[in-house]
C-alpha atoms as a PDB file:
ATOM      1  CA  UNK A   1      19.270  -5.487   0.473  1.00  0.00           C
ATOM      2  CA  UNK A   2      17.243  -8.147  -0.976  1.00  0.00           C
ATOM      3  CA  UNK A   3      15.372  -8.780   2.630  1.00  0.00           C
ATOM      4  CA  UNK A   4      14.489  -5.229   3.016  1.00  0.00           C
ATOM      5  CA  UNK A   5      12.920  -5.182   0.024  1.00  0.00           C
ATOM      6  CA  UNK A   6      10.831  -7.869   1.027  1.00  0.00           C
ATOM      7  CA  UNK A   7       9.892  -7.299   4.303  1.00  0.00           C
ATOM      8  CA  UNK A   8       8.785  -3.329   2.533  1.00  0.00           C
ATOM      9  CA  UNK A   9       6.283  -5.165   0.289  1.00  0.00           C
ATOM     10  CA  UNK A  10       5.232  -7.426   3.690  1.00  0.00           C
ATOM     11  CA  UNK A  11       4.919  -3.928   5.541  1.00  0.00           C
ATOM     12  CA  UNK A  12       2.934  -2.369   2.598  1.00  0.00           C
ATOM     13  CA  UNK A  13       0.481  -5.358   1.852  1.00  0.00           C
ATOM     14  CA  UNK A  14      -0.348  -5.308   5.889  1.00  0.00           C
ATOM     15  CA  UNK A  15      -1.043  -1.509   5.456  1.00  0.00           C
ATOM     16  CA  UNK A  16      -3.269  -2.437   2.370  1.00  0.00           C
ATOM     17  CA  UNK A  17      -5.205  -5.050   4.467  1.00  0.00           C
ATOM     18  CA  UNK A  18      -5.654  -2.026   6.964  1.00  0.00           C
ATOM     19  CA  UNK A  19      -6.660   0.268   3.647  1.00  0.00           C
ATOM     20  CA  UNK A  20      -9.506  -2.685   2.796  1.00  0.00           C
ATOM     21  CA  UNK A  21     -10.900  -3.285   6.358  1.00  0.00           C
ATOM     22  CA  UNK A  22     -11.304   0.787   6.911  1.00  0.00           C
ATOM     23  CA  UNK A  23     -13.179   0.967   3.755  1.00  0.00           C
ATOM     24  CA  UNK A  24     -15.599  -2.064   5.323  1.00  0.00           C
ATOM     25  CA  UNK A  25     -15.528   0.189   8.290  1.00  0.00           C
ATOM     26  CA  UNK A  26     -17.356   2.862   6.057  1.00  0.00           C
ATOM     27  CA  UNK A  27     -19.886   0.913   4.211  1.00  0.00           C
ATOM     28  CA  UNK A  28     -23.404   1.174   4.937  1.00  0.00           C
ATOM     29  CA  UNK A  29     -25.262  -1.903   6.780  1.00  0.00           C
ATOM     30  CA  UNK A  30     -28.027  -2.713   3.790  1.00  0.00           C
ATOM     31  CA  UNK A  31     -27.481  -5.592   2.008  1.00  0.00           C
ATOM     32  CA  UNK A  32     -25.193  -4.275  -1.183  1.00  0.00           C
ATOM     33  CA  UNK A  33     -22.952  -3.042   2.130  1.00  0.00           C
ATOM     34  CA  UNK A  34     -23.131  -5.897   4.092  1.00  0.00           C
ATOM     35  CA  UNK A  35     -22.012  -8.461   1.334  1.00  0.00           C
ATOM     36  CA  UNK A  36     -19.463  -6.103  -0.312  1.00  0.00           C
ATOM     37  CA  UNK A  37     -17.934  -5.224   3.079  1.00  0.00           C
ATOM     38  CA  UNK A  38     -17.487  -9.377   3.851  1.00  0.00           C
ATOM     39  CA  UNK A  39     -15.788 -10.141   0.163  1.00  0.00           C
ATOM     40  CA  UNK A  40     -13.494  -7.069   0.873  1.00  0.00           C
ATOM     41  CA  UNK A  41     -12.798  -8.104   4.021  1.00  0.00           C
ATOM     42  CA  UNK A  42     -11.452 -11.245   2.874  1.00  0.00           C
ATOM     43  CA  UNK A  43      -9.585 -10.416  -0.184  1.00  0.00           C
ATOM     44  CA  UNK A  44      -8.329  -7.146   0.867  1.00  0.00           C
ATOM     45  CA  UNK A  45      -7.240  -9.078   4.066  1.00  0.00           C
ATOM     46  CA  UNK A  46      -5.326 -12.310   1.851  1.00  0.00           C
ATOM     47  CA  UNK A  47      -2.094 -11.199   0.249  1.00  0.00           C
ATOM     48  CA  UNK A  48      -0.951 -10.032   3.311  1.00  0.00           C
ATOM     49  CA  UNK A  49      -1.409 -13.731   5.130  1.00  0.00           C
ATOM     50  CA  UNK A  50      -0.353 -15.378   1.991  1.00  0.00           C
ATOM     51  CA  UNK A  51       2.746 -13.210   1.555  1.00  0.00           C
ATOM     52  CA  UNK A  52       3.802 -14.985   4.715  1.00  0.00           C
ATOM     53  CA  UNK A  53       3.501 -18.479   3.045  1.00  0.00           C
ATOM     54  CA  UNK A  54       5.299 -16.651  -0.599  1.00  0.00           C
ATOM     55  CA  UNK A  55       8.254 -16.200   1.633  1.00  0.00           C
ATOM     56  CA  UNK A  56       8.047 -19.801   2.802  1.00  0.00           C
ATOM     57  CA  UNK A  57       8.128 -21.554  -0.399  1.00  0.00           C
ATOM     58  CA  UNK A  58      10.833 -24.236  -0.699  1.00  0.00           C
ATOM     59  CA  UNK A  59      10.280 -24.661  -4.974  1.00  0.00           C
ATOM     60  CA  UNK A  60      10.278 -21.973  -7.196  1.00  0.00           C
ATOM     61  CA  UNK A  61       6.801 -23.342  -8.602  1.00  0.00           C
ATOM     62  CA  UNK A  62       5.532 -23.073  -5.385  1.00  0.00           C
ATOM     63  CA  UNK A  63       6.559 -19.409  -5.139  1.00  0.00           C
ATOM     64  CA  UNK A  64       5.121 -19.053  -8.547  1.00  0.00           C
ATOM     65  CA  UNK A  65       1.751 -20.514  -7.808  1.00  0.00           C
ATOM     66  CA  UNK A  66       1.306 -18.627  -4.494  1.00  0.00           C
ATOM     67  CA  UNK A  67       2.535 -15.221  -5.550  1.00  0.00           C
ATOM     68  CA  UNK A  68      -0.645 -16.219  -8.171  1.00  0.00           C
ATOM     69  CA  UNK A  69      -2.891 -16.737  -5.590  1.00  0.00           C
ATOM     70  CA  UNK A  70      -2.266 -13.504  -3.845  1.00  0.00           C
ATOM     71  CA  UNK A  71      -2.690 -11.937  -7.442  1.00  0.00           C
ATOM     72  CA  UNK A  72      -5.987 -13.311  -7.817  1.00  0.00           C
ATOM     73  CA  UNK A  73      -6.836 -12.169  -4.371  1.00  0.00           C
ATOM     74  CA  UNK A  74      -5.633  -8.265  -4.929  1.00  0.00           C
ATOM     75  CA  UNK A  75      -7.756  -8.507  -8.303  1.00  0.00           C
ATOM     76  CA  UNK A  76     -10.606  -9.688  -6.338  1.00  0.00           C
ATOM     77  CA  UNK A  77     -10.571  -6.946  -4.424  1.00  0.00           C
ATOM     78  CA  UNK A  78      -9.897  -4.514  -7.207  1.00  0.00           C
ATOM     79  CA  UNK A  79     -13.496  -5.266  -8.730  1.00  0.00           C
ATOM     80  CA  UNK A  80     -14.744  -4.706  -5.048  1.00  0.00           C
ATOM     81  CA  UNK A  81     -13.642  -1.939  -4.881  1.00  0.00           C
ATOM     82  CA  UNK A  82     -14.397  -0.481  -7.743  1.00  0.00           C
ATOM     83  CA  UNK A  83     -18.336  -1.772  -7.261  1.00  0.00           C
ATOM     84  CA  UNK A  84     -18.001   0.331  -4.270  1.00  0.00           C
ATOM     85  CA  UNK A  85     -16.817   3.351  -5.949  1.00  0.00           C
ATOM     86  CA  UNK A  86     -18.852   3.548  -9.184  1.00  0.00           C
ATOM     87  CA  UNK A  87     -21.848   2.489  -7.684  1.00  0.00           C
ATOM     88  CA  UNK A  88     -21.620   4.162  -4.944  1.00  0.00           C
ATOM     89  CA  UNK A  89     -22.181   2.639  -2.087  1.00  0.00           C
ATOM     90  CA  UNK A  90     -19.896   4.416   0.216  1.00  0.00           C
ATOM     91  CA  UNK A  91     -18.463   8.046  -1.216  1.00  0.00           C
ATOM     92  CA  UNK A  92     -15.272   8.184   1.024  1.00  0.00           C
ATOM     93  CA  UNK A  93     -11.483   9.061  -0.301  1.00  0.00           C
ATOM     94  CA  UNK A  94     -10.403   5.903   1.484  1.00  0.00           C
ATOM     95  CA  UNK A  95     -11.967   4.033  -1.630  1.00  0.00           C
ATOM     96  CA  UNK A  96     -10.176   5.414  -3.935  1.00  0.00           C
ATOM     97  CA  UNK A  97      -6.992   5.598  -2.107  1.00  0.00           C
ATOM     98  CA  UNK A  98      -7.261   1.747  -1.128  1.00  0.00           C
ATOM     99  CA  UNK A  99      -8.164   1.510  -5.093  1.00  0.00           C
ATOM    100  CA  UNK A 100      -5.182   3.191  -6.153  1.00  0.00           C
ATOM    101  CA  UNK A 101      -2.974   0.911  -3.750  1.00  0.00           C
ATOM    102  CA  UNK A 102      -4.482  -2.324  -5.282  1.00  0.00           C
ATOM    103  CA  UNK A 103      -3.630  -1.404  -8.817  1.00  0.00           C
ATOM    104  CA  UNK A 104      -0.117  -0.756  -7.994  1.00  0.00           C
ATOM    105  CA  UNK A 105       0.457  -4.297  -5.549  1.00  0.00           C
ATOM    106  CA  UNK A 106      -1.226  -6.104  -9.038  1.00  0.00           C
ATOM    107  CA  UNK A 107       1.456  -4.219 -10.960  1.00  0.00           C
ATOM    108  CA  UNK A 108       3.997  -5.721  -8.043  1.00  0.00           C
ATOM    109  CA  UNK A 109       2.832  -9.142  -8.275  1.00  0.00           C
ATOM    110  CA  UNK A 110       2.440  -9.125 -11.714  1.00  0.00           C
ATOM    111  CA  UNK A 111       5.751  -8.605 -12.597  1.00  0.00           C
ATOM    112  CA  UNK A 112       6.895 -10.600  -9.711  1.00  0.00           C
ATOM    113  CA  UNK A 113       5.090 -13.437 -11.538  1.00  0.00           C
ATOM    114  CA  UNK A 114       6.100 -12.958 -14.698  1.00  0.00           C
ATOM    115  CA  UNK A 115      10.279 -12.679 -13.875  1.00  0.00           C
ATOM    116  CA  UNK A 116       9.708 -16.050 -11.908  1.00  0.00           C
ATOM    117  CA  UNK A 117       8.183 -17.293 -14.543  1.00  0.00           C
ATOM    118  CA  UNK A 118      10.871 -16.333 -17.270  1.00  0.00           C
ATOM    119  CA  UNK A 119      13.440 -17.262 -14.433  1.00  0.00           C
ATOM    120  CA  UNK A 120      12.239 -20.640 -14.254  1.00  0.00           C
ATOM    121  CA  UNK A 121      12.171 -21.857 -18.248  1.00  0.00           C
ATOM    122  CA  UNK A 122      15.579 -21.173 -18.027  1.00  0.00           C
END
């Protein structure tokens, strides 16, 4: 049971990295667009890949530290996103929907981190 639930997170953080490059697919080539779209590109693209090296951890600080990196990565690309959508540079209800994704994967890998971390100091 445990596996499935991991390889459902792997399946849903490659669907988000799909989410982040069709919103670069939609933004407009001026240069707000053009930057935004390569940051997005790749954060929104990162937790995926990195998942891949969470599930390869040997030490549970290393699983710790690189479930953090993909945290910082998914927050990254929160902000993006939401430059995108309040400013707007692309009006599209893939922004929104890729938004509402990234707050819920934070919420994921939040809590991931934070059971780890109470796991570990004891």
């Amino acid at each position: 049971m445990e596996n499935a639930r991991k390889y459902d997170l792997e399946d849903r953080l490659v669907h988000f990295a799909i989410l982040a490059l069709n919103v670069c697919d939609i933004l407009p080539s001026t240069k707000a667009g053009n930057n935004l779209e390569h940051q997005l590109s790749k954060s929104g693209t990162a937790p995926a890949l990195m998942y891949g090296e969470v599930q390869a951890a040997e030490l549970q600080a290393d699983f710790i530290h690189k479930m953090k990196c993909a945290l910082k990565e998914l927050r990254e690309t929160k902000i993006n996103l939401r430059i995108i959508k309040e400013k707007p540079v692309a009006m599209h209800e893939s922004v929104g929907i890729a938004l509402q994704e990234c707050n819920e994967l934070i919420a994921i890998f939040a809590a991931s981190v934070a059971t780890a971390q109470k796991n570990r100091s004891k």
